[in-house]
C-alpha atoms as a PDB file:
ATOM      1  CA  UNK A   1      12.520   0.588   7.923  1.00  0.00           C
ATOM      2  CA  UNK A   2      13.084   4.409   8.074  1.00  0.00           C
ATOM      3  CA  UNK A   3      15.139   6.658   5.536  1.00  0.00           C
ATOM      4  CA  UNK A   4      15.792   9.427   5.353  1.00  0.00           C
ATOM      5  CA  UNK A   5      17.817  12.378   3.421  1.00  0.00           C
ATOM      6  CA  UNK A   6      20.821  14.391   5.203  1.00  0.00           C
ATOM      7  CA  UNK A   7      18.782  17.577   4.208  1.00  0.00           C
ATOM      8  CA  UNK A   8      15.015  16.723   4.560  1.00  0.00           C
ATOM      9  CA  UNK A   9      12.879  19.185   2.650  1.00  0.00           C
ATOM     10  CA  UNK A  10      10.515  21.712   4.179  1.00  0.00           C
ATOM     11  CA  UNK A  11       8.367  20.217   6.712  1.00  0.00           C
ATOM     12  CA  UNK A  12       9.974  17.388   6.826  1.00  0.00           C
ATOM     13  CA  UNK A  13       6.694  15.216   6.565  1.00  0.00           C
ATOM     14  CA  UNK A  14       7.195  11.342   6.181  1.00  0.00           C
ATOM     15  CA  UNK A  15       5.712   9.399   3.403  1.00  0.00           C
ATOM     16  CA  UNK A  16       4.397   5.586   4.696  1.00  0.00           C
ATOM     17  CA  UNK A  17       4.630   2.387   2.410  1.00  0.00           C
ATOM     18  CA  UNK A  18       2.572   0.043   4.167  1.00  0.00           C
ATOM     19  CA  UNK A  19       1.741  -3.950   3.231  1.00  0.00           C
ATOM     20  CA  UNK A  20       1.431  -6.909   5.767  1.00  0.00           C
ATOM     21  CA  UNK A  21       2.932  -9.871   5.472  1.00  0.00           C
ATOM     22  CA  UNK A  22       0.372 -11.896   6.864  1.00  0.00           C
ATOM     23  CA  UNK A  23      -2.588 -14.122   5.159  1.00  0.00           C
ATOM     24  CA  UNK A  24      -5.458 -15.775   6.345  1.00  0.00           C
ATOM     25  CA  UNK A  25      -4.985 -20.051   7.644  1.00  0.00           C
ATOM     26  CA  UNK A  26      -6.561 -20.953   4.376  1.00  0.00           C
ATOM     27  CA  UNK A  27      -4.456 -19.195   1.936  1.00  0.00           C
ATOM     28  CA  UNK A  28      -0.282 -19.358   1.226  1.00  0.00           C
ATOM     29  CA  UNK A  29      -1.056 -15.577   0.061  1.00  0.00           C
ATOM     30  CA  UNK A  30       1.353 -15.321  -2.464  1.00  0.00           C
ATOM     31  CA  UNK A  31      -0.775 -11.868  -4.111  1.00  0.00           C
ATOM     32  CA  UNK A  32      -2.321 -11.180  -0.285  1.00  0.00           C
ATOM     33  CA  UNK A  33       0.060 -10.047   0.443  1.00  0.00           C
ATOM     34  CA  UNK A  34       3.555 -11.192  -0.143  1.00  0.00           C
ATOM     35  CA  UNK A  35       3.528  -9.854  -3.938  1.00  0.00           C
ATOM     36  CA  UNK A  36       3.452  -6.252  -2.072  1.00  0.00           C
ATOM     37  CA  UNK A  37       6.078  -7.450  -0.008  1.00  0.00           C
ATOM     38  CA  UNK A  38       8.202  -8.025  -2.618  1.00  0.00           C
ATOM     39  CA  UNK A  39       7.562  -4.774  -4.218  1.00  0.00           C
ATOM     40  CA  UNK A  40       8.067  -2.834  -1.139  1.00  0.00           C
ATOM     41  CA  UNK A  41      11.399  -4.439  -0.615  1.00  0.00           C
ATOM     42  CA  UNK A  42      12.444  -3.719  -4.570  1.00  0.00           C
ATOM     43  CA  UNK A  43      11.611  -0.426  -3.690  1.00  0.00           C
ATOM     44  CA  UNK A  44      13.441  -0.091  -0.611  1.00  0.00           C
ATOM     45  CA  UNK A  45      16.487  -1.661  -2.635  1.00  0.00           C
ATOM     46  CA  UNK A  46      16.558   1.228  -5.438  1.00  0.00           C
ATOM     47  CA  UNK A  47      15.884   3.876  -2.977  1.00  0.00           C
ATOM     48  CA  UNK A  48      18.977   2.965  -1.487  1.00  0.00           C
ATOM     49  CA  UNK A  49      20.870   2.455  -4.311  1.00  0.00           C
ATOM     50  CA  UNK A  50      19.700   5.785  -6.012  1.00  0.00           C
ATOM     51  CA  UNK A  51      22.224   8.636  -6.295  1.00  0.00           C
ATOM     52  CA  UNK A  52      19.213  11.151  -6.564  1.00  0.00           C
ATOM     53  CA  UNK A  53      19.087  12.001  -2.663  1.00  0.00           C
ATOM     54  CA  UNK A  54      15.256  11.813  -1.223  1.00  0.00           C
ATOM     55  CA  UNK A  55      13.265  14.739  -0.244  1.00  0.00           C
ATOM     56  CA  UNK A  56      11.567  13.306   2.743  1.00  0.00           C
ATOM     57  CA  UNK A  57      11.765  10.772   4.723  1.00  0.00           C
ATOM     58  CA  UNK A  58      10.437   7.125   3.869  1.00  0.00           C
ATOM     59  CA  UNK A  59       9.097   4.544   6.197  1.00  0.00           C
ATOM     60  CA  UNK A  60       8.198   0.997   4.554  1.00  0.00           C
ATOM     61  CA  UNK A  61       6.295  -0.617   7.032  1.00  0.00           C
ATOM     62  CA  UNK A  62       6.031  -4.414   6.916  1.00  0.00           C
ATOM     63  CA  UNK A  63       3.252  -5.192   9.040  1.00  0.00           C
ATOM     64  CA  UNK A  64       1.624  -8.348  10.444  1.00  0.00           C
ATOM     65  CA  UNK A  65      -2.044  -8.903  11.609  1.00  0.00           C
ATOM     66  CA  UNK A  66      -3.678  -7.184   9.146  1.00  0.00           C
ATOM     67  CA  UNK A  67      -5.975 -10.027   8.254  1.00  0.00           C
ATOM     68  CA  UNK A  68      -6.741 -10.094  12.250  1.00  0.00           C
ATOM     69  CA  UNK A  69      -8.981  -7.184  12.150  1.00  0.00           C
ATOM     70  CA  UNK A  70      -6.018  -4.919  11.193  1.00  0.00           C
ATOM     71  CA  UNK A  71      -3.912  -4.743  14.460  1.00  0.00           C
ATOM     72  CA  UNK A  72      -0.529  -4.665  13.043  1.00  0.00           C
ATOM     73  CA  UNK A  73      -1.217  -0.871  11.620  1.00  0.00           C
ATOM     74  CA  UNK A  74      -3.308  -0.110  14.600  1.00  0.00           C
ATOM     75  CA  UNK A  75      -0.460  -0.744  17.069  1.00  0.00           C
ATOM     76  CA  UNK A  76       2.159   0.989  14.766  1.00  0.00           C
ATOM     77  CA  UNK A  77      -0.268   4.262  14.071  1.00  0.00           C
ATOM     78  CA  UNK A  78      -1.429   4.380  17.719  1.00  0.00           C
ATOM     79  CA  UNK A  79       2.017   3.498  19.551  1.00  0.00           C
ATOM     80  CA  UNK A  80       4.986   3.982  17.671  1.00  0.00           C
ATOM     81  CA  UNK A  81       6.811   7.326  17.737  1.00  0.00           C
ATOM     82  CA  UNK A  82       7.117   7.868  14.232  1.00  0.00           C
ATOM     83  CA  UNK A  83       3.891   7.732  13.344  1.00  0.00           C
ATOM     84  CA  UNK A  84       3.628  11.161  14.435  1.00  0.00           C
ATOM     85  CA  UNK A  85       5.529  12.412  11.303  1.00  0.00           C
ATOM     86  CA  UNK A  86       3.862  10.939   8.695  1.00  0.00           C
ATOM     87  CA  UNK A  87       2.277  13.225   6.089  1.00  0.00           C
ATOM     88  CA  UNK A  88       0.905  10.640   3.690  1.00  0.00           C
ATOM     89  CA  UNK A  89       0.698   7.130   3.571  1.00  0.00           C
ATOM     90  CA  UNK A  90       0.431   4.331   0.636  1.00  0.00           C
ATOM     91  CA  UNK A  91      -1.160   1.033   1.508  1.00  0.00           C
ATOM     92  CA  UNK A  92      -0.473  -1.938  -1.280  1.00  0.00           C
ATOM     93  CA  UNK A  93      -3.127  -4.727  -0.617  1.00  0.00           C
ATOM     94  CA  UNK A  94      -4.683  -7.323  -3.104  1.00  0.00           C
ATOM     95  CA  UNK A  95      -8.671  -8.947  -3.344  1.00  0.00           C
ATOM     96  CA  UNK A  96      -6.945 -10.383  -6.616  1.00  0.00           C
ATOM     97  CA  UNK A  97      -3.711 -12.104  -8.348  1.00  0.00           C
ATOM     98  CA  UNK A  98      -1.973  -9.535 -10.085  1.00  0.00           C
ATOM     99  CA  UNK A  99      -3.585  -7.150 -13.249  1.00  0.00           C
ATOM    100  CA  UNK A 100      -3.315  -4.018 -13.252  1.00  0.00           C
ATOM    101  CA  UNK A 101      -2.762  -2.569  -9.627  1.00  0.00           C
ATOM    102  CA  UNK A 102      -6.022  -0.194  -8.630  1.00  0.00           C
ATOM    103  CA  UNK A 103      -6.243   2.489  -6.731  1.00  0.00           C
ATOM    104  CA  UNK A 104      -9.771   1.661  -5.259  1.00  0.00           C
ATOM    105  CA  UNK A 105      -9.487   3.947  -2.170  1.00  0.00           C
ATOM    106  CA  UNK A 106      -8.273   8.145  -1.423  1.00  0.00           C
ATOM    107  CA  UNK A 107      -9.168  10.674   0.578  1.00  0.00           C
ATOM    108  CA  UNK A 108     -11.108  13.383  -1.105  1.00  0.00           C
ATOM    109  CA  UNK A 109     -10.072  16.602   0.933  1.00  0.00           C
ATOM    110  CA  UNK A 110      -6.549  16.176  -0.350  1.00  0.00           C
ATOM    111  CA  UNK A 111      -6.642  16.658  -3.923  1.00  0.00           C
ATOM    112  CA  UNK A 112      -3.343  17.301  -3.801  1.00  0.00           C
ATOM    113  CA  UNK A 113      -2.418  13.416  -3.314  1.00  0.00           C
ATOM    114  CA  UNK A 114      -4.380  12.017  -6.506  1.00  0.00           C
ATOM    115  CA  UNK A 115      -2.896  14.716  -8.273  1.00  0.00           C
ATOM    116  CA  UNK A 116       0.871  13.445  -7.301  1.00  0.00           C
ATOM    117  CA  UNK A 117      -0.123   9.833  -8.393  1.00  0.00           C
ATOM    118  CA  UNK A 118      -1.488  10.615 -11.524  1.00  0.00           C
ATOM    119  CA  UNK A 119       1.467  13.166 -12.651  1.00  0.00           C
ATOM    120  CA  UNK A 120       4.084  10.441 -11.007  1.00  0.00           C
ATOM    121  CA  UNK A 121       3.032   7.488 -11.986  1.00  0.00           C
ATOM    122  CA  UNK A 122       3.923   5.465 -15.353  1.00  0.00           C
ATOM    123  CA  UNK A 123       0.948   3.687 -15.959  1.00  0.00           C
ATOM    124  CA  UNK A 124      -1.807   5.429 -13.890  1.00  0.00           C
ATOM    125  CA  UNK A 125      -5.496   3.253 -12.772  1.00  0.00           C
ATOM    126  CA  UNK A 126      -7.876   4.513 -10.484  1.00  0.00           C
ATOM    127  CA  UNK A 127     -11.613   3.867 -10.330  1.00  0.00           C
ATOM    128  CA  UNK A 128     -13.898   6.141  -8.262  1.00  0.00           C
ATOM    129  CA  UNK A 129     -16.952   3.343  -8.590  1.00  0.00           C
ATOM    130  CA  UNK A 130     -14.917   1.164  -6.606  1.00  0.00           C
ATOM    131  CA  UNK A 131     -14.323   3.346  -3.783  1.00  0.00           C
ATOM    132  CA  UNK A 132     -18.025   3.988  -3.884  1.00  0.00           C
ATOM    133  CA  UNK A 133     -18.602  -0.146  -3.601  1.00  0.00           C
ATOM    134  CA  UNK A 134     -15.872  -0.750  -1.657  1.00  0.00           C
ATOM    135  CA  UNK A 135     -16.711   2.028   1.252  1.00  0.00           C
ATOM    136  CA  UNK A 136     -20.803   0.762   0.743  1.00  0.00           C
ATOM    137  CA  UNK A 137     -19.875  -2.354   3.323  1.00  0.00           C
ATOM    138  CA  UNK A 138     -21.063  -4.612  -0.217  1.00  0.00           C
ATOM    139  CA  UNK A 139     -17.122  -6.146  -0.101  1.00  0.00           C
ATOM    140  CA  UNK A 140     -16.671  -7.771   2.861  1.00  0.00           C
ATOM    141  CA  UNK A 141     -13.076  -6.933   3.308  1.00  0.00           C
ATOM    142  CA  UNK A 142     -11.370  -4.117   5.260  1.00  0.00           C
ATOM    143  CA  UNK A 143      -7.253  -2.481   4.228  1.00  0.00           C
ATOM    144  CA  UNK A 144      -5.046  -0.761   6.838  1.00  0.00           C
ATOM    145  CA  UNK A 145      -6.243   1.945   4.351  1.00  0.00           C
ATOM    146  CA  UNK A 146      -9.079   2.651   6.971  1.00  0.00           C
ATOM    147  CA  UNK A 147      -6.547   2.606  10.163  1.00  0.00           C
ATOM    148  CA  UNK A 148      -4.184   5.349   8.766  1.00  0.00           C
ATOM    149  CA  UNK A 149      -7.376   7.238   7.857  1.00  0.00           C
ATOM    150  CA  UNK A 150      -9.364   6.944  10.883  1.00  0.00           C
ATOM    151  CA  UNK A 151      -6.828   6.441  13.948  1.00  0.00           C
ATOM    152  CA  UNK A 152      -4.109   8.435  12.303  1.00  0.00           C
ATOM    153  CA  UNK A 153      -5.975  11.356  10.113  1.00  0.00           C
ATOM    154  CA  UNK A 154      -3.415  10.714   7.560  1.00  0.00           C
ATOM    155  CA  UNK A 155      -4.662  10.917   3.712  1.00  0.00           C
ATOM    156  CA  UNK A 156      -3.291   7.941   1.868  1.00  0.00           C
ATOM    157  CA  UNK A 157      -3.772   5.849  -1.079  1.00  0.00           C
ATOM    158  CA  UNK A 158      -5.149   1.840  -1.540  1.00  0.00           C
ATOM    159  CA  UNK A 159      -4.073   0.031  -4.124  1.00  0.00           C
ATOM    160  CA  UNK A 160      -5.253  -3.488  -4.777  1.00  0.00           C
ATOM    161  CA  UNK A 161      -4.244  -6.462  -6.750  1.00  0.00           C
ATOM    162  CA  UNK A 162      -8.118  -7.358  -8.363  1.00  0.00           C
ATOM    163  CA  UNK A 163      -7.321  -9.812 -11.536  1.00  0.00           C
ATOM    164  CA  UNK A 164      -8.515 -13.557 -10.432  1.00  0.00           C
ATOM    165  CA  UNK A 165     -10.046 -12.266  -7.432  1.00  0.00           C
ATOM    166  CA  UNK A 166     -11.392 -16.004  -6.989  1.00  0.00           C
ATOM    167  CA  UNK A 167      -8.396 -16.716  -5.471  1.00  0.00           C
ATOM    168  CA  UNK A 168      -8.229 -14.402  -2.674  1.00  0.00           C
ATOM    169  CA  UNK A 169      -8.038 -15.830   0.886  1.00  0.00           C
ATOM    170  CA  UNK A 170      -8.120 -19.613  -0.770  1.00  0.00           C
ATOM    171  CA  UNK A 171      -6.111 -22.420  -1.044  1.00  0.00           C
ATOM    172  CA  UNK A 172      -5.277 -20.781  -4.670  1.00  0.00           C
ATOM    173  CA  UNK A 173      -2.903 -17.672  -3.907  1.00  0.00           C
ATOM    174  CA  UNK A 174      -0.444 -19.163  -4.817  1.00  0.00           C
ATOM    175  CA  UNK A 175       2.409 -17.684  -6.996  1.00  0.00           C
ATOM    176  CA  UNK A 176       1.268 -19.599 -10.196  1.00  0.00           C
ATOM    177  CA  UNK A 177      -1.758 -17.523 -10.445  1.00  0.00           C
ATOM    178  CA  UNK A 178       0.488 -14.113 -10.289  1.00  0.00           C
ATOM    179  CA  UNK A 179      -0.113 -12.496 -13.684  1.00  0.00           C
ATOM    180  CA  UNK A 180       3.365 -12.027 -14.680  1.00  0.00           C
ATOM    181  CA  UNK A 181       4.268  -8.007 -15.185  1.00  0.00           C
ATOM    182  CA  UNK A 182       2.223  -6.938 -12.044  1.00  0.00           C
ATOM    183  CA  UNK A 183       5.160  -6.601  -9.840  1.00  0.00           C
ATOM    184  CA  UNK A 184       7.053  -4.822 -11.900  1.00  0.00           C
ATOM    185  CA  UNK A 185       4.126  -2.575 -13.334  1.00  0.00           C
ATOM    186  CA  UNK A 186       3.151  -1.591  -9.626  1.00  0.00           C
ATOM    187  CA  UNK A 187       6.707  -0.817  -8.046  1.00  0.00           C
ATOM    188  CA  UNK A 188       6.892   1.770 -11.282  1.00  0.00           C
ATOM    189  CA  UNK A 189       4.204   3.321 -10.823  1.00  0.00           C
ATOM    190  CA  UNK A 190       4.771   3.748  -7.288  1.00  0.00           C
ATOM    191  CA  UNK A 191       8.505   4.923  -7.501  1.00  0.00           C
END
């Protein structure tokens, strides 16, 4: 889903909300990753709904595959036309159910981005050790955080679900362990 204002600022760079709606055969993935689903589609909802026109142009990008080494954002960065517009990207993902969201991933030669979360957002939570682990190859997990980087040169932001991260990719993620506040916590801080 694209929108986008009558009178797009300077530039007109496009800002990508990515999740995937996929989860792996042994998991119903209620937090990975249909919680970020839901958010995404909250968000859509009030950015609709707003009377505050937007700046630039939004593209939420529901994407499947992700837990199949990540082809879903592959095929969209690599092959679809607007991919070429996009400016900055934010991926929501989960290891977890719920918490606090974290941002656990960034690109360091835009400042500029971090800078935006942390002035925009409500309840701000980053943690530089875990983009340290995370990046070491310790976790064995991958985002489409590392697609939009790599294939698309776009800076961007991962956020992650990591409260009752025994859950993730089992028979577990289920709704019932969603600690109650994240989904509203997260689509603040994001809006």
């Amino acid at each position: 889903v694209r929108l986008s204002p009558e009178r797009p600022a300077g530039g007109n760079k496009t800002l990508l909300i990515n999740c995937h709606y996929d989860s792996v055969p042994t998991s119903p993935g209620a937090s990975d990753d249909v919680v970020s689903c839901a958010i995404m589609l909250e968000m859509l909802v009030i950015l609709t709904q707003d009377l505050k026109p937007l700046r630039h142009p939004v593209i939420f990008l529901f994407n499947g595959a992700e837990e199949n080494f990540l082809q879903g954002s592959h095929g969209f960065i690599m092959q679809h036309h607007w991919a070429k517009d996009i400016g900055a990207f934010i991926n929501i993902e989960a290891s977890g159910a719920g918490g606090r969201e974290l941002l656990f991933q960034s690109d360091n030669k835009n400042p500029w981005l971090l800078q935006a979360y942390a002035l925009g957002a409500k309840y701000p939570h980053a943690d530089l050790i875990a983009q340290e682990v995370f990046q070491s190859g310790v976790i064995p997990a991958d985002t489409d955080f590392r697609v939009f980087r790599d294939y698309g040169k776009i800076p961007g932001l991962d956020f992650a679900f990591v409260k009752n991260g025994y859950v993730y990719h089992t028979k577990y993620d289920t709704p019932d362990f969603v600690v109650p506040g994240s989904i509203q916590r997260t689509g603040e801080n994001l809006l």
